[in-house]
C-alpha atoms as a PDB file:
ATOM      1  CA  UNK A   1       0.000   0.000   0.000  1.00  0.00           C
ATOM      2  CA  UNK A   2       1.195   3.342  -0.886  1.00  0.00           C
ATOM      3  CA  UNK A   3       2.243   5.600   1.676  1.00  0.00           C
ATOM      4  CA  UNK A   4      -0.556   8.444   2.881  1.00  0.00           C
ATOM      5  CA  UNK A   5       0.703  12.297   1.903  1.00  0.00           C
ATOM      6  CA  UNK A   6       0.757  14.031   5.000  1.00  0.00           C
ATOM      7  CA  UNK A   7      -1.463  17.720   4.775  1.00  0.00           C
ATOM      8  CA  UNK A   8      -2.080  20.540   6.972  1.00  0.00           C
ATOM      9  CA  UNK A   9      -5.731  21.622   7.190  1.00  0.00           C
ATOM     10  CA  UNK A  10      -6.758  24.389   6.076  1.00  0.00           C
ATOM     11  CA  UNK A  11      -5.205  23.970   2.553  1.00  0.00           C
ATOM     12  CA  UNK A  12      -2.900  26.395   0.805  1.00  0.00           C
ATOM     13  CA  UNK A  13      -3.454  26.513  -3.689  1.00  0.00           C
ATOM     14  CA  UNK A  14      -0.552  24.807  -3.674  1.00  0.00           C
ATOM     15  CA  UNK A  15      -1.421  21.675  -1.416  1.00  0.00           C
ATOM     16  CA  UNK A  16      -5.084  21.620  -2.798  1.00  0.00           C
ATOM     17  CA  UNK A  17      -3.499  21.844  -6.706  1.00  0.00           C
ATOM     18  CA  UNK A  18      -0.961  19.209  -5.555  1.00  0.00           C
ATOM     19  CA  UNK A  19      -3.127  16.787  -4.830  1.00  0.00           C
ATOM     20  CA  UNK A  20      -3.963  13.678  -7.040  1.00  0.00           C
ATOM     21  CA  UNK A  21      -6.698  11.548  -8.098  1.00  0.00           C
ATOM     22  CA  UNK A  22      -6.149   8.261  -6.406  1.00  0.00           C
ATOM     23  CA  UNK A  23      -3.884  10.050  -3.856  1.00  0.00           C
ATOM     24  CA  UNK A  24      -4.008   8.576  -0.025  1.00  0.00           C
ATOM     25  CA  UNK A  25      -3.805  11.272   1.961  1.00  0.00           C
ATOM     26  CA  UNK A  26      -3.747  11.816   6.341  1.00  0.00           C
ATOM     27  CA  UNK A  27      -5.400  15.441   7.179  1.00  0.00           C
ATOM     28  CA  UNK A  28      -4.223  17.220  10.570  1.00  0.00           C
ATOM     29  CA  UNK A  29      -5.042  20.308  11.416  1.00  0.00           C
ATOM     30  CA  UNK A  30      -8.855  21.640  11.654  1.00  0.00           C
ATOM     31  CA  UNK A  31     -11.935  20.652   9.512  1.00  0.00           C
ATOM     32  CA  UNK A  32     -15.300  21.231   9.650  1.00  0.00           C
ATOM     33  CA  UNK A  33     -18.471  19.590   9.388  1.00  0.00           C
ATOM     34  CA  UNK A  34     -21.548  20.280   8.258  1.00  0.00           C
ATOM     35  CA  UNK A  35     -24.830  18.659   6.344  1.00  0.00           C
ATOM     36  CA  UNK A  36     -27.196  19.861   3.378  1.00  0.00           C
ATOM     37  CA  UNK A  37     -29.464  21.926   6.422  1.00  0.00           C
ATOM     38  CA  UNK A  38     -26.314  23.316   7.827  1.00  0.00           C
ATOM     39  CA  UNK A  39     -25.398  24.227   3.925  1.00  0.00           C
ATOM     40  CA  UNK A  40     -28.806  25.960   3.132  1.00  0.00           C
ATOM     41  CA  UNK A  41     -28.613  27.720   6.081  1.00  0.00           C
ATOM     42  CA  UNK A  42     -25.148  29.147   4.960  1.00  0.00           C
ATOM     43  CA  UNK A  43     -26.174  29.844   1.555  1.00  0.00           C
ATOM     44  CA  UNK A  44     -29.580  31.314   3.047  1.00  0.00           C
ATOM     45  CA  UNK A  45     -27.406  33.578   5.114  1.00  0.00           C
ATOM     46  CA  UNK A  46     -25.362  35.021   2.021  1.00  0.00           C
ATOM     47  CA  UNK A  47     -28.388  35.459   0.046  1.00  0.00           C
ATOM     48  CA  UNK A  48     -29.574  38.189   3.241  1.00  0.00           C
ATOM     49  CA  UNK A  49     -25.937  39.499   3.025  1.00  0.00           C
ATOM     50  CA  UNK A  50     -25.566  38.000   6.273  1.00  0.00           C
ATOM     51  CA  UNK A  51     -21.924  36.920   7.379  1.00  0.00           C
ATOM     52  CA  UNK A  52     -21.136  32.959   7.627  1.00  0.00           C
ATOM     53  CA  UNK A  53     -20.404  31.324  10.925  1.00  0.00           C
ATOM     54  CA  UNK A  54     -17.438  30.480   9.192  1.00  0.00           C
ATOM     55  CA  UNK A  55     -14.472  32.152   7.368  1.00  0.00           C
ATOM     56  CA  UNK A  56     -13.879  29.473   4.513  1.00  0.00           C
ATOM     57  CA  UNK A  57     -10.931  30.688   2.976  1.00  0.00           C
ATOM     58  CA  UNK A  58      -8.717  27.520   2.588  1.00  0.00           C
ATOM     59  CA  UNK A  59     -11.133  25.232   4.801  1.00  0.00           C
ATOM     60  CA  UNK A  60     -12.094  21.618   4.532  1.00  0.00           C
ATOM     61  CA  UNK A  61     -15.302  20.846   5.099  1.00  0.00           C
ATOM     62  CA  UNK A  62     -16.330  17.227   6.122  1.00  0.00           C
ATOM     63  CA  UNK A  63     -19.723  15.763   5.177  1.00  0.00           C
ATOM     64  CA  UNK A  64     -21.296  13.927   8.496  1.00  0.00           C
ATOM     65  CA  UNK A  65     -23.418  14.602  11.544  1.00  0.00           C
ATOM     66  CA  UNK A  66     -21.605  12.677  14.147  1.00  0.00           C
ATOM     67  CA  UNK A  67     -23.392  10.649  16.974  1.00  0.00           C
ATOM     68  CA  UNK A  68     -22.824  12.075  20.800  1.00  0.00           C
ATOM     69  CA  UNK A  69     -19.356  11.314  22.407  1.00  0.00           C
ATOM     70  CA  UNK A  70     -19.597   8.091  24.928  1.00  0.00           C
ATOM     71  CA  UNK A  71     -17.993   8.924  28.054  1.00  0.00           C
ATOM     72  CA  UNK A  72     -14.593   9.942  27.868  1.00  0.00           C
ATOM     73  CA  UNK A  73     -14.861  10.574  23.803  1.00  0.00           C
ATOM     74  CA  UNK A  74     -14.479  13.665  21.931  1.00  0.00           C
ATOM     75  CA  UNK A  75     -16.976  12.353  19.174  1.00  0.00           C
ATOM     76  CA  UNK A  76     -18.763   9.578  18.706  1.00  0.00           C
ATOM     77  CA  UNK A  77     -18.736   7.619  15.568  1.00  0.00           C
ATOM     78  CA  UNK A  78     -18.792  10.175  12.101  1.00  0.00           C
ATOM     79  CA  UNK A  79     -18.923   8.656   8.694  1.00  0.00           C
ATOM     80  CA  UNK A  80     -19.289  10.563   5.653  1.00  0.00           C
ATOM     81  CA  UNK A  81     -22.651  11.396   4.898  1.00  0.00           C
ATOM     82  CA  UNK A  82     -24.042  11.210   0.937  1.00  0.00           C
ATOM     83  CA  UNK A  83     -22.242  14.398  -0.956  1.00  0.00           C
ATOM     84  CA  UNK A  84     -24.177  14.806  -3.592  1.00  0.00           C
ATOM     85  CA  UNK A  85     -27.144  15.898  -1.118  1.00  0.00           C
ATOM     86  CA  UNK A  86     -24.656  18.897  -0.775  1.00  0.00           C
ATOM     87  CA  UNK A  87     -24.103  19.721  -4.748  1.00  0.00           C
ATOM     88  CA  UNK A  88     -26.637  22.227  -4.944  1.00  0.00           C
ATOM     89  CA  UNK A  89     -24.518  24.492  -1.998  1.00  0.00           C
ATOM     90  CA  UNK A  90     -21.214  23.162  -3.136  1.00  0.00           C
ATOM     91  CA  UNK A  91     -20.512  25.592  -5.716  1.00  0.00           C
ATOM     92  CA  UNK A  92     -21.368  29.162  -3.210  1.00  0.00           C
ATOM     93  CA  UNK A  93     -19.131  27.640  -0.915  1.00  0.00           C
ATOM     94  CA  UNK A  94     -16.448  27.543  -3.185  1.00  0.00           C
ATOM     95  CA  UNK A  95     -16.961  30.692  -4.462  1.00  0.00           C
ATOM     96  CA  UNK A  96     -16.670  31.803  -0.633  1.00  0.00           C
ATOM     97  CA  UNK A  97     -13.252  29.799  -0.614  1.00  0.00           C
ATOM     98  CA  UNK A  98     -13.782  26.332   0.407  1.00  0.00           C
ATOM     99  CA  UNK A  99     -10.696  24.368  -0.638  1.00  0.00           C
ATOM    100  CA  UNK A 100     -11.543  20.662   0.266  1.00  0.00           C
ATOM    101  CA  UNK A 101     -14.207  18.734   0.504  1.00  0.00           C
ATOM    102  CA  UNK A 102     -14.723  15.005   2.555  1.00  0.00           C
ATOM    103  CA  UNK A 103     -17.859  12.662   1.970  1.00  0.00           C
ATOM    104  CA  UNK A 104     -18.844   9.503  -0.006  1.00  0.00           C
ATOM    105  CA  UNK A 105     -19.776   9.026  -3.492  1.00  0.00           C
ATOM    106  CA  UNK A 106     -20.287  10.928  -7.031  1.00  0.00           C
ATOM    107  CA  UNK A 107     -20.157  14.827  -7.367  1.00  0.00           C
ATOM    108  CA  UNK A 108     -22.654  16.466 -10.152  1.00  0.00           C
ATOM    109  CA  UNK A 109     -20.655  18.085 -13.153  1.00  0.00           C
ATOM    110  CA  UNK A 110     -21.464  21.553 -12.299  1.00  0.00           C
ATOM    111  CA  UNK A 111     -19.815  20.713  -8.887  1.00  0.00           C
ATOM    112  CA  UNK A 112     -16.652  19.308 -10.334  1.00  0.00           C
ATOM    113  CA  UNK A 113     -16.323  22.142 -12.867  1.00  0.00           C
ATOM    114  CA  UNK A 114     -16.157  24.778  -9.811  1.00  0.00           C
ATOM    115  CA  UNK A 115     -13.724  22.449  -8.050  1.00  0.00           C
ATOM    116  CA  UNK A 116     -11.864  23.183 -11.703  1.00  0.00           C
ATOM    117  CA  UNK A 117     -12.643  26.617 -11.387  1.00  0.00           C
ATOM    118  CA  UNK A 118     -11.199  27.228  -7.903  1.00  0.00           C
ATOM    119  CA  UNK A 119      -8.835  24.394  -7.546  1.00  0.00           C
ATOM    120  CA  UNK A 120     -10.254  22.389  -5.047  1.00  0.00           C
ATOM    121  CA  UNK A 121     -10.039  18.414  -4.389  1.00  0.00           C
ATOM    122  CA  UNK A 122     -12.362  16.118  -2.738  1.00  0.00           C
ATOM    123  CA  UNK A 123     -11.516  13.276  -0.727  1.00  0.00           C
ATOM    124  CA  UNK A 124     -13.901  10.263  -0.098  1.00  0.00           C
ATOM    125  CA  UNK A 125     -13.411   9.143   3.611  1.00  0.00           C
ATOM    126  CA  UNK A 126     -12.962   5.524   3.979  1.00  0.00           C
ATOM    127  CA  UNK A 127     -16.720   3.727   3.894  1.00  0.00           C
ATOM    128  CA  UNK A 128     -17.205   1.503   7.245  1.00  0.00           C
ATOM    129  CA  UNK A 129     -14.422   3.146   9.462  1.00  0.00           C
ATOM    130  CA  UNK A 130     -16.196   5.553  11.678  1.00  0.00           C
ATOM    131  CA  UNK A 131     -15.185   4.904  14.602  1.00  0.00           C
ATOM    132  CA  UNK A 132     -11.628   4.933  13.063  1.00  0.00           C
ATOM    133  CA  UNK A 133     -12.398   8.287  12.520  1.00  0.00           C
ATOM    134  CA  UNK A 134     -13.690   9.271  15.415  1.00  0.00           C
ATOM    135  CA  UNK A 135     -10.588   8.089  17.038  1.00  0.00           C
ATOM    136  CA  UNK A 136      -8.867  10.790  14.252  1.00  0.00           C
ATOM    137  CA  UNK A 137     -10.608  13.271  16.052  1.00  0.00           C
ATOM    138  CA  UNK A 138      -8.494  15.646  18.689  1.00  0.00           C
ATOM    139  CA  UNK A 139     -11.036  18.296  19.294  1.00  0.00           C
ATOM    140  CA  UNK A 140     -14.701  18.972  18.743  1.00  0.00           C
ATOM    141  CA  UNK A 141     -16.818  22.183  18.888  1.00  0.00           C
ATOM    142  CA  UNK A 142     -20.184  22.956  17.717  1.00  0.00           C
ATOM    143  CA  UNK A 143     -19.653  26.828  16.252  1.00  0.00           C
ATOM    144  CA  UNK A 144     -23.238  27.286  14.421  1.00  0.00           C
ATOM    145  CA  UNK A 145     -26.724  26.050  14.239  1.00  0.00           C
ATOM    146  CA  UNK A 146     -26.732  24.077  17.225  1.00  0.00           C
ATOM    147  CA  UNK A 147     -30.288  23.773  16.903  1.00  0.00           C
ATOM    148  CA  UNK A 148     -29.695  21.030  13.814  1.00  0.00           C
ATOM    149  CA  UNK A 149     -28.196  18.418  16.527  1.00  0.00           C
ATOM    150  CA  UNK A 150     -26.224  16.228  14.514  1.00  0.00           C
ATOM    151  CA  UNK A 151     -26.002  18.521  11.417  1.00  0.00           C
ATOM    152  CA  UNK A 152     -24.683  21.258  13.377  1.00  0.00           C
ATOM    153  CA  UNK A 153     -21.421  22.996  11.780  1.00  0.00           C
ATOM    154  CA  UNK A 154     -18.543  22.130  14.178  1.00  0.00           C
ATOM    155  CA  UNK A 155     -14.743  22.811  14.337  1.00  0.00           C
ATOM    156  CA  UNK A 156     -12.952  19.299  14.436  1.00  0.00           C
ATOM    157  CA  UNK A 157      -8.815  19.487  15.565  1.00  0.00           C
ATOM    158  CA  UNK A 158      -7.601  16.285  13.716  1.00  0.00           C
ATOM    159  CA  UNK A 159      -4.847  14.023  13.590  1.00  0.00           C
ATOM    160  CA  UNK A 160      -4.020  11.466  10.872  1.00  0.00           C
ATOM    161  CA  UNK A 161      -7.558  11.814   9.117  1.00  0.00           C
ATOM    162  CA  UNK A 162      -7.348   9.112   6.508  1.00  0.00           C
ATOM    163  CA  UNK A 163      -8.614   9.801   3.068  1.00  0.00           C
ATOM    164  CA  UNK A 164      -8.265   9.302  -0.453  1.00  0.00           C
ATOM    165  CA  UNK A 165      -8.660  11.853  -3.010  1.00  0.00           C
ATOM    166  CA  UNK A 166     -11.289  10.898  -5.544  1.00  0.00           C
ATOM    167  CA  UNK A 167     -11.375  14.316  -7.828  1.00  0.00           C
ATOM    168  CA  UNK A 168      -8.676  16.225  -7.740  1.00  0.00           C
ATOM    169  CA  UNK A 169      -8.217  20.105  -8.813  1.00  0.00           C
ATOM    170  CA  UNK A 170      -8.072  19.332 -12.376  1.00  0.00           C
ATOM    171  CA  UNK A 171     -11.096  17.358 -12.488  1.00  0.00           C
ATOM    172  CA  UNK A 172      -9.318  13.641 -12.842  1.00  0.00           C
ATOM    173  CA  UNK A 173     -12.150  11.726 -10.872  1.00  0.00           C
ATOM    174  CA  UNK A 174     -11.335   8.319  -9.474  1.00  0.00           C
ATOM    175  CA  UNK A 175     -15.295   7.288  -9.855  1.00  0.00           C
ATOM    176  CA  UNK A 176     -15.458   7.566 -13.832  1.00  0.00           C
ATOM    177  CA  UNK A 177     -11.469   6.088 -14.187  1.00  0.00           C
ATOM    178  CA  UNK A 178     -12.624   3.092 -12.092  1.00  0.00           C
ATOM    179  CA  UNK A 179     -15.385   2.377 -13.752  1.00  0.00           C
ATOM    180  CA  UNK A 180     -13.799   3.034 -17.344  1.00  0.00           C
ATOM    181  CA  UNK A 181     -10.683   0.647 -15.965  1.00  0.00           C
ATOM    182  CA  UNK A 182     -12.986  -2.957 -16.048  1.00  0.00           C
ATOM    183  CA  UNK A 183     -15.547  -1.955 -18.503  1.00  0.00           C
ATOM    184  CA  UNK A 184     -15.561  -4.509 -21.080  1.00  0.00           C
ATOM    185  CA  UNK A 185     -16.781  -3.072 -24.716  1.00  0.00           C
END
């Protein structure tokens, strides 16, 4: 198995623009997370001219709503959540500076052409390891709409965040080469 590339969250141009299709990578630093209500309340908020709970330049954003922390946890268990529930947000949020984002399956092709457009990647977290995770997770702080419970936005101090990068910057996207890789014609 291929080493992981070690990143700092948030992400610089260069580090997002760096970044492969196919790439394993381990995040440290701080992400957030957030859900399709937390991401219509954002893009609500802009519409008003309102100011976001969150400055997003450089940020990672992680799709889940984690479960309450058991005793002596700082999370409980927080697997990616669906992305394309978020596609129809993804694109403001880029445009507000959002550099990475984390989930589990296909983006649209009006989300992956803004991830062109402002050089961002998007890493699919690894599917059944929650409570791997969770056990990535350092720090956790609810910082807006607490009123959404588990789809609150919260700030997340990570460690060794395992992920892979399944578009990268340039639009390479390890969903359509997979496929294209065993399809028999």
């Amino acid at each position: 198995m291929a080493q992981a590339k070690q990143i700092t969250a948030p992400l610089t141009d260069e580090v997002a623009r760096s970044l492969k299709c196919g790439d394993m990578v381990s995040i440290s630093g701080t992400i957030y997370t957030g859900r399709d209500a937390a991401h219509k309340n954002m893009v609500e908020a802009l519409e008003r001219g309102e100011e976001l709970p969150v400055e997003w330049d450089g940020q990672v954003i992680y799709y889940a709503g984690p479960t309450p922390a058991r005793p002596g946890k700082v999370i409980g268990s927080c697997g990616p959540t669906t992305s394309g529930r978020m596609d129809a947000y993804s694109p403001t949020m880029m445009d507000q500076g959002l550099k990475g984002m984390i989930g589990k399956g296909p983006r649209s092709k009006e989300v992956v052409d803004a991830m062109v457009d402002h050089g961002v990647v998007y890493f699919a977290a690894i599917g059944g390891a929650a409570a791997l995770i969770a056990d990535s997770v350092k720090e956790c702080e609810v910082i807006a709409y607490d009123d959404l419970g588990p789809e609150a936005v919260r700030r997340l101090r990570v460690e060794e965040y395992p992920c892979i990068v399944v578009i990268d910057s340039e639009g390479n996207n390890l969903y359509e080469q997979g496929v294209a890789q065993y399809r028999i014609d």
